[in-house]
PDB file of N, CA and C in Angstrom:
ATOM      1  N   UNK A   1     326.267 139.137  73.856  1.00  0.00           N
ATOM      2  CA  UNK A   1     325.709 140.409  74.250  1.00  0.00           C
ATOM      3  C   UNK A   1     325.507 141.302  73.019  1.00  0.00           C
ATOM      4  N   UNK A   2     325.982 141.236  72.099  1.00  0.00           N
ATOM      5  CA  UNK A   2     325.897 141.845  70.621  1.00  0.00           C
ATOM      6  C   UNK A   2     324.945 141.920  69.917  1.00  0.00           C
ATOM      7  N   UNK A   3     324.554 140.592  69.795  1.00  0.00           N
ATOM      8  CA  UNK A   3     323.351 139.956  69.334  1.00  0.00           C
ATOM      9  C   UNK A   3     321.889 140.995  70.050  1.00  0.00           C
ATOM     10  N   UNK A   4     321.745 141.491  70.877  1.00  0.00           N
ATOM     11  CA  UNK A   4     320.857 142.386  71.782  1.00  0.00           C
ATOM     12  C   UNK A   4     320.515 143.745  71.531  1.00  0.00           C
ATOM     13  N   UNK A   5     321.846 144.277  70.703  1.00  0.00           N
ATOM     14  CA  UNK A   5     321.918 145.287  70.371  1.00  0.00           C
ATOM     15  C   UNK A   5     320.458 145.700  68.659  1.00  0.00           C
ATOM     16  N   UNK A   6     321.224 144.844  67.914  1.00  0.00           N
ATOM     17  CA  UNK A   6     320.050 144.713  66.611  1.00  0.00           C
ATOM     18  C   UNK A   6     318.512 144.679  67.456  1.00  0.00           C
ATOM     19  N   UNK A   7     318.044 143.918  67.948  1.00  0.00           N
ATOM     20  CA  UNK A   7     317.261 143.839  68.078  1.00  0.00           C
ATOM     21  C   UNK A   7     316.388 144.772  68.998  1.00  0.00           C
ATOM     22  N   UNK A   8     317.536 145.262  70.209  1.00  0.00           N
ATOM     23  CA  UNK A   8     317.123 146.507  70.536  1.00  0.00           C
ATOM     24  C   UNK A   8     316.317 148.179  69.713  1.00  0.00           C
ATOM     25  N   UNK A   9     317.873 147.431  68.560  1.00  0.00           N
ATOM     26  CA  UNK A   9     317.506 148.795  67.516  1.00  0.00           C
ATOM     27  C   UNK A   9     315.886 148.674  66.689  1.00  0.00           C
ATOM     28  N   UNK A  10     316.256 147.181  66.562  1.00  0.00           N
ATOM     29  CA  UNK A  10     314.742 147.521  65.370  1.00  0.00           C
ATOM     30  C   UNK A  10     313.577 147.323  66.017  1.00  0.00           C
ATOM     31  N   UNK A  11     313.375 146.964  67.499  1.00  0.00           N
ATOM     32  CA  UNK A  11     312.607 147.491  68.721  1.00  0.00           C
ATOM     33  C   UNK A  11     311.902 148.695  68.789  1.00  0.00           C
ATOM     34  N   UNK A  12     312.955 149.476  69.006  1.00  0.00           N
ATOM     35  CA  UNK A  12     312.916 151.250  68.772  1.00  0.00           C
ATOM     36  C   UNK A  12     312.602 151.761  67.762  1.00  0.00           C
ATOM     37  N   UNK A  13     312.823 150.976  66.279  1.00  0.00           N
ATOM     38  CA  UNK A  13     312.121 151.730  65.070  1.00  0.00           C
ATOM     39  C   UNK A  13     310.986 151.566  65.040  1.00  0.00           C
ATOM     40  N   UNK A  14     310.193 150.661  65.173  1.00  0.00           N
ATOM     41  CA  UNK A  14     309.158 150.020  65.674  1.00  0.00           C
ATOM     42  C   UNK A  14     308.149 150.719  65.990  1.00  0.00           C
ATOM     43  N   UNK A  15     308.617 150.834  67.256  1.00  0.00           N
ATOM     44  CA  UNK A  15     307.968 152.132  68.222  1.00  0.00           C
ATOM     45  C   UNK A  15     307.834 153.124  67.503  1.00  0.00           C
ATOM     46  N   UNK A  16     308.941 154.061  66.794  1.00  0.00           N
ATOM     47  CA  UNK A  16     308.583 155.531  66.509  1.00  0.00           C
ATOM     48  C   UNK A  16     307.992 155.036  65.162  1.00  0.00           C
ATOM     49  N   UNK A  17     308.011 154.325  64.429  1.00  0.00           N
ATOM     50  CA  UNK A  17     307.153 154.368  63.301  1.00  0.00           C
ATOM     51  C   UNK A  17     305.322 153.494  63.433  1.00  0.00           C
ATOM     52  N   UNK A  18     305.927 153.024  64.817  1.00  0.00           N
ATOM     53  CA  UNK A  18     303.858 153.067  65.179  1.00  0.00           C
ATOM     54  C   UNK A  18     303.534 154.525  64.983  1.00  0.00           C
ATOM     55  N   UNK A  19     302.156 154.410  64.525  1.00  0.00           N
ATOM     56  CA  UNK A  19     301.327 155.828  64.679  1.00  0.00           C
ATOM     57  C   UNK A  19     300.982 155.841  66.512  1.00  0.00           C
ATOM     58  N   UNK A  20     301.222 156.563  67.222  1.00  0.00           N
ATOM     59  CA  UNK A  20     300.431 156.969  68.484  1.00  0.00           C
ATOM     60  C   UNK A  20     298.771 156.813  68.415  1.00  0.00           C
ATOM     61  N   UNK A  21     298.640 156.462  69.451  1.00  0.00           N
ATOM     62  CA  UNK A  21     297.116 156.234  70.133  1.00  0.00           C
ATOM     63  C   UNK A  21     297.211 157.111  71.162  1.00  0.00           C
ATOM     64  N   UNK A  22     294.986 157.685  71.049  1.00  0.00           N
ATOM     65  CA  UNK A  22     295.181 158.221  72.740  1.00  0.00           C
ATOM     66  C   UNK A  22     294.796 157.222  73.564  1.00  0.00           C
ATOM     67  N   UNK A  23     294.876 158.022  74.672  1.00  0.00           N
ATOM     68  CA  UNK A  23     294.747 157.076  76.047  1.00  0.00           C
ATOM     69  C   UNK A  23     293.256 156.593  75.702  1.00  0.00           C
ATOM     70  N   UNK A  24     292.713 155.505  75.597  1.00  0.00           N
ATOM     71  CA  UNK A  24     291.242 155.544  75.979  1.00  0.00           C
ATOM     72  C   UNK A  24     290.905 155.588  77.465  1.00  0.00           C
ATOM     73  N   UNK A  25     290.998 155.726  78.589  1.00  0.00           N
ATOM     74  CA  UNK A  25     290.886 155.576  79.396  1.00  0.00           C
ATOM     75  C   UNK A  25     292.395 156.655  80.242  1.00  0.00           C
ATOM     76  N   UNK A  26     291.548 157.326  81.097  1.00  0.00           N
ATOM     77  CA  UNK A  26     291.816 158.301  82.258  1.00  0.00           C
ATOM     78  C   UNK A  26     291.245 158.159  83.445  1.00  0.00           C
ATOM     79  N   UNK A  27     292.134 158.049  84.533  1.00  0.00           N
ATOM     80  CA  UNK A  27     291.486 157.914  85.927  1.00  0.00           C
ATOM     81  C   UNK A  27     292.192 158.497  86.732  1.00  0.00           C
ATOM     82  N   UNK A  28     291.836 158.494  88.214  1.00  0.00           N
ATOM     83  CA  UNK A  28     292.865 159.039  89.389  1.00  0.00           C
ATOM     84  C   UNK A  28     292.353 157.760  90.129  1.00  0.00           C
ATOM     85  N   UNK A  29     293.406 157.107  90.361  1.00  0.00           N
ATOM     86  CA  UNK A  29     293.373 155.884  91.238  1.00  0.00           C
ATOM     87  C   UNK A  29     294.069 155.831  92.967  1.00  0.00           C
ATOM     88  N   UNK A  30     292.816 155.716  93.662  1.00  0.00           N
ATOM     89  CA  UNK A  30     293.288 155.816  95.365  1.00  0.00           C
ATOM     90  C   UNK A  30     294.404 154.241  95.180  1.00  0.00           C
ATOM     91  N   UNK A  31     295.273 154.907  96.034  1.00  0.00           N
ATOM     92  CA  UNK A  31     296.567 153.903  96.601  1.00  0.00           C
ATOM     93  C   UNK A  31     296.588 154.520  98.179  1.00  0.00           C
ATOM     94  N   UNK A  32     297.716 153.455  98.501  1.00  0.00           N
ATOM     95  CA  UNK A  32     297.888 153.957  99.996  1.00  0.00           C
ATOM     96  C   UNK A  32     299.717 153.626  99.786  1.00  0.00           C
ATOM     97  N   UNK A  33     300.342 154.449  99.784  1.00  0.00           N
ATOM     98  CA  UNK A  33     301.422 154.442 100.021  1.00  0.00           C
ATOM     99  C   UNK A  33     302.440 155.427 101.063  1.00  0.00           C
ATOM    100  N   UNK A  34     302.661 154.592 101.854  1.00  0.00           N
ATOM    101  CA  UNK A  34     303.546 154.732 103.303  1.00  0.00           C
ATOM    102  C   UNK A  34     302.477 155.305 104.134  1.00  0.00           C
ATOM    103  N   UNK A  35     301.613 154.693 103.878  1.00  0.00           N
ATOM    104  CA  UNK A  35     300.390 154.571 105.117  1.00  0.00           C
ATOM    105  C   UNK A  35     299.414 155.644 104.430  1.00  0.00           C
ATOM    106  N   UNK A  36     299.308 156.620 103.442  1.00  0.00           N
ATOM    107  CA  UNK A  36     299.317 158.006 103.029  1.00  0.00           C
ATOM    108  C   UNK A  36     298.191 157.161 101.533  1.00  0.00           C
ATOM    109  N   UNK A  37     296.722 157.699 101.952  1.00  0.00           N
ATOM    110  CA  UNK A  37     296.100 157.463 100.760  1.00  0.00           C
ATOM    111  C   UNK A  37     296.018 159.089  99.860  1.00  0.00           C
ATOM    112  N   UNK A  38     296.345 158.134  98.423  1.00  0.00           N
ATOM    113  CA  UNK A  38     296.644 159.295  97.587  1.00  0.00           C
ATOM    114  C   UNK A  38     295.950 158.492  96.298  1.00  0.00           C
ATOM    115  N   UNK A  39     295.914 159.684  95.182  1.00  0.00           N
ATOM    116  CA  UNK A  39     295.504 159.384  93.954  1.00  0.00           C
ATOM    117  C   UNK A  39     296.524 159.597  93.106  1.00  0.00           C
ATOM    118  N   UNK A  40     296.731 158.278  91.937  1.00  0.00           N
ATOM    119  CA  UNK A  40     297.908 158.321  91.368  1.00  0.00           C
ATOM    120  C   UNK A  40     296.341 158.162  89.720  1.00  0.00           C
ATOM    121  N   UNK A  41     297.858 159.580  89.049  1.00  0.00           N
ATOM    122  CA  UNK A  41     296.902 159.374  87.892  1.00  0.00           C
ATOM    123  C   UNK A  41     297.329 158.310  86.687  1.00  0.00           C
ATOM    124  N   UNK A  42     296.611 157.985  86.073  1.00  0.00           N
ATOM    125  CA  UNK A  42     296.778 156.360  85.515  1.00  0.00           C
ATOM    126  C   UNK A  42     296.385 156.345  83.737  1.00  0.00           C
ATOM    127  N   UNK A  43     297.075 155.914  83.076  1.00  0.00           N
ATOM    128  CA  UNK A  43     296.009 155.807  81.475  1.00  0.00           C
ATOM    129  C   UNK A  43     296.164 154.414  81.565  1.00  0.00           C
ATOM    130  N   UNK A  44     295.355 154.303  80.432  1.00  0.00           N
ATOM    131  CA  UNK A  44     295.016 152.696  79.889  1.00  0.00           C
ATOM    132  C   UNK A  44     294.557 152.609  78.320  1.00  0.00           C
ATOM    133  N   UNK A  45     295.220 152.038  78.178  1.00  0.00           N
ATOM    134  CA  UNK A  45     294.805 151.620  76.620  1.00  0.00           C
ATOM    135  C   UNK A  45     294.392 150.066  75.901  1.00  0.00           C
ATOM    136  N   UNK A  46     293.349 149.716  75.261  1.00  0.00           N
ATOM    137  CA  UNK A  46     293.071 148.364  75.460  1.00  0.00           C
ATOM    138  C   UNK A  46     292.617 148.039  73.566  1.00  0.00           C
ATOM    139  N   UNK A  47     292.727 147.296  73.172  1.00  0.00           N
ATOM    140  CA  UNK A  47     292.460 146.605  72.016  1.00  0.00           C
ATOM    141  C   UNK A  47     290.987 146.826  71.882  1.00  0.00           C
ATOM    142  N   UNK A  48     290.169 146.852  70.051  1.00  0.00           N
ATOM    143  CA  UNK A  48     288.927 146.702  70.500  1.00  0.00           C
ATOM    144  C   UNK A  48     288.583 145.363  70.645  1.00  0.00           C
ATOM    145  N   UNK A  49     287.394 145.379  71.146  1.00  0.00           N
ATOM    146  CA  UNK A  49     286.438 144.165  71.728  1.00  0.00           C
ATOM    147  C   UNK A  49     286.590 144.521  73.183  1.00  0.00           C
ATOM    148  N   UNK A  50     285.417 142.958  73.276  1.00  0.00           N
ATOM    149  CA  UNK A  50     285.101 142.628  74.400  1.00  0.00           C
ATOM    150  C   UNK A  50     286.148 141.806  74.880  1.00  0.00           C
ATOM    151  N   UNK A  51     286.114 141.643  76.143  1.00  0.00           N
ATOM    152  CA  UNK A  51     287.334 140.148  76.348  1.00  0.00           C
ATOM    153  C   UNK A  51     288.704 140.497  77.705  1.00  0.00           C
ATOM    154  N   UNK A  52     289.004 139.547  77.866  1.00  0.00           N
ATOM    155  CA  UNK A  52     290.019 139.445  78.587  1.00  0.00           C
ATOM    156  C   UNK A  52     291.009 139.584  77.870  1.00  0.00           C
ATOM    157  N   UNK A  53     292.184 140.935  78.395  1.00  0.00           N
ATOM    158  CA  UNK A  53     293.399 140.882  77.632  1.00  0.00           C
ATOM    159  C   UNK A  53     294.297 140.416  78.186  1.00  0.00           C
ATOM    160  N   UNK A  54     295.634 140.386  77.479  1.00  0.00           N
ATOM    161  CA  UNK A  54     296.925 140.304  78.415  1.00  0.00           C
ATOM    162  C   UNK A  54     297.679 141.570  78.536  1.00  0.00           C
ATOM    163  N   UNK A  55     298.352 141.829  80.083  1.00  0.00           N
ATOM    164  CA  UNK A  55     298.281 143.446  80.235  1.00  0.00           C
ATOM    165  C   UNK A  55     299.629 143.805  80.724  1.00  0.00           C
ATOM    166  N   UNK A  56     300.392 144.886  79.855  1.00  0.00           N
ATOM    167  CA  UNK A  56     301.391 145.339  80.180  1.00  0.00           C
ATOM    168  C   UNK A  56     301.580 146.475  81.540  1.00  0.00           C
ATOM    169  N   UNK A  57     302.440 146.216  82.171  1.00  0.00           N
ATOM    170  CA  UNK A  57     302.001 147.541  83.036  1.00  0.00           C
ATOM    171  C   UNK A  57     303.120 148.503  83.008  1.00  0.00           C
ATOM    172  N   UNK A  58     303.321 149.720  82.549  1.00  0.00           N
ATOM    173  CA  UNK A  58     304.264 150.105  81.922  1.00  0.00           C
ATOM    174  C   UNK A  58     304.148 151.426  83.036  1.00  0.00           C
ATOM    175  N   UNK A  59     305.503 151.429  84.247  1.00  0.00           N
ATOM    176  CA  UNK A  59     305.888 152.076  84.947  1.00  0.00           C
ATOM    177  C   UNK A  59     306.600 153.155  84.343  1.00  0.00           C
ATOM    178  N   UNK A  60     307.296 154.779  84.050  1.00  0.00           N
ATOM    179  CA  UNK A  60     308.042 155.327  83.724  1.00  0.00           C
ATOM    180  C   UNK A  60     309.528 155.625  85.101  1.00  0.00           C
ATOM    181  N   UNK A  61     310.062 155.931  84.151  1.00  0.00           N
ATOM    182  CA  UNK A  61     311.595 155.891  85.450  1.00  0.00           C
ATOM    183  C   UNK A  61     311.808 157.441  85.853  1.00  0.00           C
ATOM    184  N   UNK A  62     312.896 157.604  86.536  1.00  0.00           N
ATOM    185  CA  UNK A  62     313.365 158.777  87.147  1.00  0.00           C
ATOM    186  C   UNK A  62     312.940 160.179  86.679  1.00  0.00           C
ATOM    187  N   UNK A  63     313.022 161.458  86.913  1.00  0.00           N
ATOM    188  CA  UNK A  63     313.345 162.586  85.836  1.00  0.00           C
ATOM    189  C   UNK A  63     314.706 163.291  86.220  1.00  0.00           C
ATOM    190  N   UNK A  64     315.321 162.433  85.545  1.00  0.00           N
ATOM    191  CA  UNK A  64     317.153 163.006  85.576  1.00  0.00           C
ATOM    192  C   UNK A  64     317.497 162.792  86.716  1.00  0.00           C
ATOM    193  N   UNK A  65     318.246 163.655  87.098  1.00  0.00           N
ATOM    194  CA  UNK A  65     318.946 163.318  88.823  1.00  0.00           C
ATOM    195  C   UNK A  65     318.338 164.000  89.155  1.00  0.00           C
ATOM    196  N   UNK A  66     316.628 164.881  89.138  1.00  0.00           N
ATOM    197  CA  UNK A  66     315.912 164.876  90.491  1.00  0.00           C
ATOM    198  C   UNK A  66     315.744 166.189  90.734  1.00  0.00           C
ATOM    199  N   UNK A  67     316.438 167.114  90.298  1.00  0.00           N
ATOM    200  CA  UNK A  67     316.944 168.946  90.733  1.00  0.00           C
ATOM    201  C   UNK A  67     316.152 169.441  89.845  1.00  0.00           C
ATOM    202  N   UNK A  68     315.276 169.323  88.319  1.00  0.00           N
ATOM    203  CA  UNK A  68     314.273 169.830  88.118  1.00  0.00           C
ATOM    204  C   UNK A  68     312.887 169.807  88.689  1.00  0.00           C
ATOM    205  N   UNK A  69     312.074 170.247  89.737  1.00  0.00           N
ATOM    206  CA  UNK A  69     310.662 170.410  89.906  1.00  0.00           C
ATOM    207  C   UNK A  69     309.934 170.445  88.477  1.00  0.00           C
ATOM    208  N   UNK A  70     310.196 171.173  87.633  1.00  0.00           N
ATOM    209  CA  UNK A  70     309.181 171.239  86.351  1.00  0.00           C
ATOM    210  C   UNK A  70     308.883 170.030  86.291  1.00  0.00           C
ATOM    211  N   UNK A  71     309.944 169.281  85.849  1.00  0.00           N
ATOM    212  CA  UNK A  71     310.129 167.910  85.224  1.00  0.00           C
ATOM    213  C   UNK A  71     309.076 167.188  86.165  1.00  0.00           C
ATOM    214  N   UNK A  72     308.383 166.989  87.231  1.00  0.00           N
ATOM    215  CA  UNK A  72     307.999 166.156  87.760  1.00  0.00           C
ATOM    216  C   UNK A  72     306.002 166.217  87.466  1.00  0.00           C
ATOM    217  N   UNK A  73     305.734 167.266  86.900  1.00  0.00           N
ATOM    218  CA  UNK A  73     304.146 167.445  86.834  1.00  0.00           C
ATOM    219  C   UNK A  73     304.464 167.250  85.170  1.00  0.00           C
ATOM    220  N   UNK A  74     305.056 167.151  84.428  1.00  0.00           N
ATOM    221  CA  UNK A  74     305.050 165.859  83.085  1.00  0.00           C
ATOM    222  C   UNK A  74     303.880 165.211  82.907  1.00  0.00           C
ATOM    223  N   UNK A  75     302.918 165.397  82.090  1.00  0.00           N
ATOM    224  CA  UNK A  75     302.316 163.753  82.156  1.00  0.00           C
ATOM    225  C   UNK A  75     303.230 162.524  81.751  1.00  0.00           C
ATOM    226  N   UNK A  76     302.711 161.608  82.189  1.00  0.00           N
ATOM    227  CA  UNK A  76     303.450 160.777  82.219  1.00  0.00           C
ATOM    228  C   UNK A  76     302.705 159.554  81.215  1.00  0.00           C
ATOM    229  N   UNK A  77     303.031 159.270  79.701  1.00  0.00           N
ATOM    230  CA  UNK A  77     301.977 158.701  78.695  1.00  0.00           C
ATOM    231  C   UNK A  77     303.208 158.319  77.541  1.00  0.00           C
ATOM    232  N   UNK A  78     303.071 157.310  77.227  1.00  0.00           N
ATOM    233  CA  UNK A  78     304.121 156.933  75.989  1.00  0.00           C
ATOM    234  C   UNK A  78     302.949 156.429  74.552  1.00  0.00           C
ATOM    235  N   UNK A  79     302.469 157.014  73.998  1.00  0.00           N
ATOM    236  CA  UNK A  79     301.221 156.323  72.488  1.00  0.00           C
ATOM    237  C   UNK A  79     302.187 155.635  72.013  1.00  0.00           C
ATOM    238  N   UNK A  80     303.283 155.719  71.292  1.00  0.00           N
ATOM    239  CA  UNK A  80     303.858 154.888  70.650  1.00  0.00           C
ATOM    240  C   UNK A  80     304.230 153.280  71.204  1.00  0.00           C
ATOM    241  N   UNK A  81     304.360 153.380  72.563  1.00  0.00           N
ATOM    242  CA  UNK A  81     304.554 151.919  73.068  1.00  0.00           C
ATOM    243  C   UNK A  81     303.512 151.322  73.022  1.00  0.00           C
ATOM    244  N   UNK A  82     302.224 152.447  74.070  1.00  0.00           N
ATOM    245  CA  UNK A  82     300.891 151.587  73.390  1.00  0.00           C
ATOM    246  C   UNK A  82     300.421 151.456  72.421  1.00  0.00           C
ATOM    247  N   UNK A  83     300.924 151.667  71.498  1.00  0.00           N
ATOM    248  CA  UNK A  83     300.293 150.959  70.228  1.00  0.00           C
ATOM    249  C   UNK A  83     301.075 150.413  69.641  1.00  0.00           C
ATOM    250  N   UNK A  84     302.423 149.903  69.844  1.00  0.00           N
ATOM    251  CA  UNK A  84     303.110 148.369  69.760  1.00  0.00           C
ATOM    252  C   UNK A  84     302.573 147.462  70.362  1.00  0.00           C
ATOM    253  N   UNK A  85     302.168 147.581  71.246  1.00  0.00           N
ATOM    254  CA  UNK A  85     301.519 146.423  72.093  1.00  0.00           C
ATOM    255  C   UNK A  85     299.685 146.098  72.198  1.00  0.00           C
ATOM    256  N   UNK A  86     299.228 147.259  71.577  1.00  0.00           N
ATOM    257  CA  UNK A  86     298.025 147.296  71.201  1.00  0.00           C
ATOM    258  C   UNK A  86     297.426 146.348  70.091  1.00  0.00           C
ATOM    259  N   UNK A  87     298.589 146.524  68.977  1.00  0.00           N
ATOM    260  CA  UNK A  87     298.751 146.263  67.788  1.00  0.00           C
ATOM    261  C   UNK A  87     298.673 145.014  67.908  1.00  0.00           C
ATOM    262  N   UNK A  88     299.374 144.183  69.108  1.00  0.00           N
ATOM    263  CA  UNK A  88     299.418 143.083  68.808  1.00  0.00           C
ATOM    264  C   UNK A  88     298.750 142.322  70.141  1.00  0.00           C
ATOM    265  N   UNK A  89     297.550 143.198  70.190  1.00  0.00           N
ATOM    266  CA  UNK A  89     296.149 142.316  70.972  1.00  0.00           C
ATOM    267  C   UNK A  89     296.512 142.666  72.624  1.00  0.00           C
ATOM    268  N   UNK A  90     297.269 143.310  73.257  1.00  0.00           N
ATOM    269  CA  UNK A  90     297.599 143.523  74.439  1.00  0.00           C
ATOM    270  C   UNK A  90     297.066 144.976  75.159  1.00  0.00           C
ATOM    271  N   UNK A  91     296.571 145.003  76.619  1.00  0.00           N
ATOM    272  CA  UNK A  91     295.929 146.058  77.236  1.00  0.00           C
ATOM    273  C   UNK A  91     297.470 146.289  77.691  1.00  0.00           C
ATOM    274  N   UNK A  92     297.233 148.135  78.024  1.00  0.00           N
ATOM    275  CA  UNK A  92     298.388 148.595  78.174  1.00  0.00           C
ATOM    276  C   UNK A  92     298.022 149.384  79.561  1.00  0.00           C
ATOM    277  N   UNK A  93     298.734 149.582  80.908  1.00  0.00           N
ATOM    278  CA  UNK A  93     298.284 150.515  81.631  1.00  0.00           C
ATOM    279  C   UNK A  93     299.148 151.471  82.200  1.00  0.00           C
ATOM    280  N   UNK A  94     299.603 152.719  82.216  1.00  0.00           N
ATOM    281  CA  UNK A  94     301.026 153.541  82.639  1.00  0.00           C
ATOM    282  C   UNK A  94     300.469 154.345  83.957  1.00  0.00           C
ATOM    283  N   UNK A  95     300.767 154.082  85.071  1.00  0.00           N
ATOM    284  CA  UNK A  95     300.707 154.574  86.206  1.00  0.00           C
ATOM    285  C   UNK A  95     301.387 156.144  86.263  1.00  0.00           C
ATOM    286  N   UNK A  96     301.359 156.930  86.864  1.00  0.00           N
ATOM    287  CA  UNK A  96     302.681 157.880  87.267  1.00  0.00           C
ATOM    288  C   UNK A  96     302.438 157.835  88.509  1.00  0.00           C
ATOM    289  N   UNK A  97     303.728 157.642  89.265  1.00  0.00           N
ATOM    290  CA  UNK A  97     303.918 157.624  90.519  1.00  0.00           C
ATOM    291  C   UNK A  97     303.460 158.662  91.396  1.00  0.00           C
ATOM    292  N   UNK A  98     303.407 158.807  92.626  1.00  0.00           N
ATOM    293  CA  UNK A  98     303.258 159.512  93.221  1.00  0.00           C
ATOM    294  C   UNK A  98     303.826 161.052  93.373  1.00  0.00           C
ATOM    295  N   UNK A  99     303.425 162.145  93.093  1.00  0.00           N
ATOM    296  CA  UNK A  99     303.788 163.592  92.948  1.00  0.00           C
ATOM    297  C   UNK A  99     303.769 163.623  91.377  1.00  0.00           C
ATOM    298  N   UNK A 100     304.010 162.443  90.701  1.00  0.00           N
ATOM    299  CA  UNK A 100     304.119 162.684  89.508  1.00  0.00           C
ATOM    300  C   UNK A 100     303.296 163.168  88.447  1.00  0.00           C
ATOM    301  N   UNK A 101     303.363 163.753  87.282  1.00  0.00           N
ATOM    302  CA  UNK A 101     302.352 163.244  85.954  1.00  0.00           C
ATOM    303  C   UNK A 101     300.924 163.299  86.614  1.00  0.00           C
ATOM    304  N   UNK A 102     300.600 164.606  87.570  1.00  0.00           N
ATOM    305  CA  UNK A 102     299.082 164.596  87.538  1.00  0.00           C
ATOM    306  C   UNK A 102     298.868 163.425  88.830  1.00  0.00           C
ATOM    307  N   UNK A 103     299.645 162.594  89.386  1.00  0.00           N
ATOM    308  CA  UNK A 103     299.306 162.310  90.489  1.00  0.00           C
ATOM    309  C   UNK A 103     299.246 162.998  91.842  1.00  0.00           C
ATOM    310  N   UNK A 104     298.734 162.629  93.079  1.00  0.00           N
ATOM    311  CA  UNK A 104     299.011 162.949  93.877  1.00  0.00           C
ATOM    312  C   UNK A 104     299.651 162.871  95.123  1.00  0.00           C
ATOM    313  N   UNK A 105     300.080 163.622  96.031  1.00  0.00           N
ATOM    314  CA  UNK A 105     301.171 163.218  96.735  1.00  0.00           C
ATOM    315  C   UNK A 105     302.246 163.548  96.516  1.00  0.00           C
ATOM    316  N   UNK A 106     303.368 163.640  97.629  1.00  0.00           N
ATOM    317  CA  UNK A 106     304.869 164.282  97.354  1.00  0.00           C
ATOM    318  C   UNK A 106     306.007 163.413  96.627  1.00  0.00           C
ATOM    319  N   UNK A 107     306.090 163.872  95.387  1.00  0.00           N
ATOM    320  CA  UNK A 107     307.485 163.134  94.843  1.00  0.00           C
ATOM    321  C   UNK A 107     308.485 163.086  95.457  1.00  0.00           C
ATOM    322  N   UNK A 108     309.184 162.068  96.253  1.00  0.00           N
ATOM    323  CA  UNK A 108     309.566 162.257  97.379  1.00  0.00           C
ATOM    324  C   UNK A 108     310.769 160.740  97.774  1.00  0.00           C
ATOM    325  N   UNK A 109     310.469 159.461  96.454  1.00  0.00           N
ATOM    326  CA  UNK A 109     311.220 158.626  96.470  1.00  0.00           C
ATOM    327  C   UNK A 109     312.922 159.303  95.979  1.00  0.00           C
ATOM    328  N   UNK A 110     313.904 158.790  97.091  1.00  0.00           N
ATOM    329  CA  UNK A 110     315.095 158.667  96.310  1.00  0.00           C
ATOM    330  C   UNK A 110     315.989 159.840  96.434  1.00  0.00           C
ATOM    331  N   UNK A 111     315.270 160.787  97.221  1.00  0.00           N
ATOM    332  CA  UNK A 111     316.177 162.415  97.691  1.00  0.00           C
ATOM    333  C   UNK A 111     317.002 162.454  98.801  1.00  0.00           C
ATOM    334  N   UNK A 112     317.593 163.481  98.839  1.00  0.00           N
ATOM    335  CA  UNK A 112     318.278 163.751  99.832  1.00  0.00           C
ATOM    336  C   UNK A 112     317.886 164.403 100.695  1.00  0.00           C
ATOM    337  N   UNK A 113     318.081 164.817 101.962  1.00  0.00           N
ATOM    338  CA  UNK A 113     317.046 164.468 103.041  1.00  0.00           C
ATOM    339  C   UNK A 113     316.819 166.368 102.603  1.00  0.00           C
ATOM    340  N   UNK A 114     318.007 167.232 102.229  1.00  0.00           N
ATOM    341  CA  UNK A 114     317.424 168.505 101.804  1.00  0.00           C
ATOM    342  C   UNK A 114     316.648 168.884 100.727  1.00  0.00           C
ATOM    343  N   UNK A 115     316.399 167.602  99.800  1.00  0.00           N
ATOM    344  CA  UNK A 115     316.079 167.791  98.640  1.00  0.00           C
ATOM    345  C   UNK A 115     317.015 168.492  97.222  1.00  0.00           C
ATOM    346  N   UNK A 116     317.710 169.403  97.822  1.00  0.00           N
ATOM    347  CA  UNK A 116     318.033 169.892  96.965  1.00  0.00           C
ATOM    348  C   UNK A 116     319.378 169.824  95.989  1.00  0.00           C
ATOM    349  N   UNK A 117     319.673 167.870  96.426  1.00  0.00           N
ATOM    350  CA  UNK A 117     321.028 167.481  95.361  1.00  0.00           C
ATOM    351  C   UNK A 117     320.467 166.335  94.760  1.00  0.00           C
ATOM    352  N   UNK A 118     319.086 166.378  94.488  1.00  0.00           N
ATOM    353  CA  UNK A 118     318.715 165.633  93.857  1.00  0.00           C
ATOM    354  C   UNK A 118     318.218 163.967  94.665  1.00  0.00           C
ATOM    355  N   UNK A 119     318.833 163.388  93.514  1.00  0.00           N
ATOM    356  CA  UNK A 119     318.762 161.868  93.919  1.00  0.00           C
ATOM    357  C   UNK A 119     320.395 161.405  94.980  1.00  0.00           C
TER     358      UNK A 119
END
């Protein structure tokens, strides 16, 4: 399990010493989730050329335990990952979930039924 750690680390240097990319690509993408069609907003980032890539799909996680509202209209965009993975010939695509990051619909996975203790 040790062995995971190094490589974690020089993972992460990686990343912050890529230069950032922008998104080439912005959309609002219809979904239907829990029966409920909504638009989830989406980037994408892709290598140049023409061609078929291979494609990461890079979900983001929680915002803390849930009790900030600010925190949830975030965009939701990492440049530095996409362009680790850019770098090395791969399309990148980061969803934000629903309520999230410019999507639409109620952020609404994972609460308590008052909302207001979070997750």
């Amino acid at each position: 399990m040790t062995w995971r750690r190094p490589i974690f680390l020089c993972l992460v240097g990686a990343l912050m010493a890529a230069s950032p990319v922008q998104a080439q690509e912005r959309a609002m993408v219809p979904v239907t989730v829990d029966g409920e069609t909504v638009r989830l907003a989406m980037r994408w980032y892709k290598p140049d050329g023409a061609g078929r890539f291979p494609t990461v799909i890079f979900n983001h996680g929680s915002t803390g335990r849930g009790i900030d509202p600010a925190l949830f209209d975030r965009p939701v965009d990492y440049p530095q990952l996409a362009q680790f993975f850019v770098a090395r010939g791969w399309a990148v695509v980061i969803p934000a979930r629903r309520g999230r990051g410019g999507s639409e619909g109620r952020y609404d996975e994972g609460f308590t039924a008052s909302r207001t203790g979070g997750y």
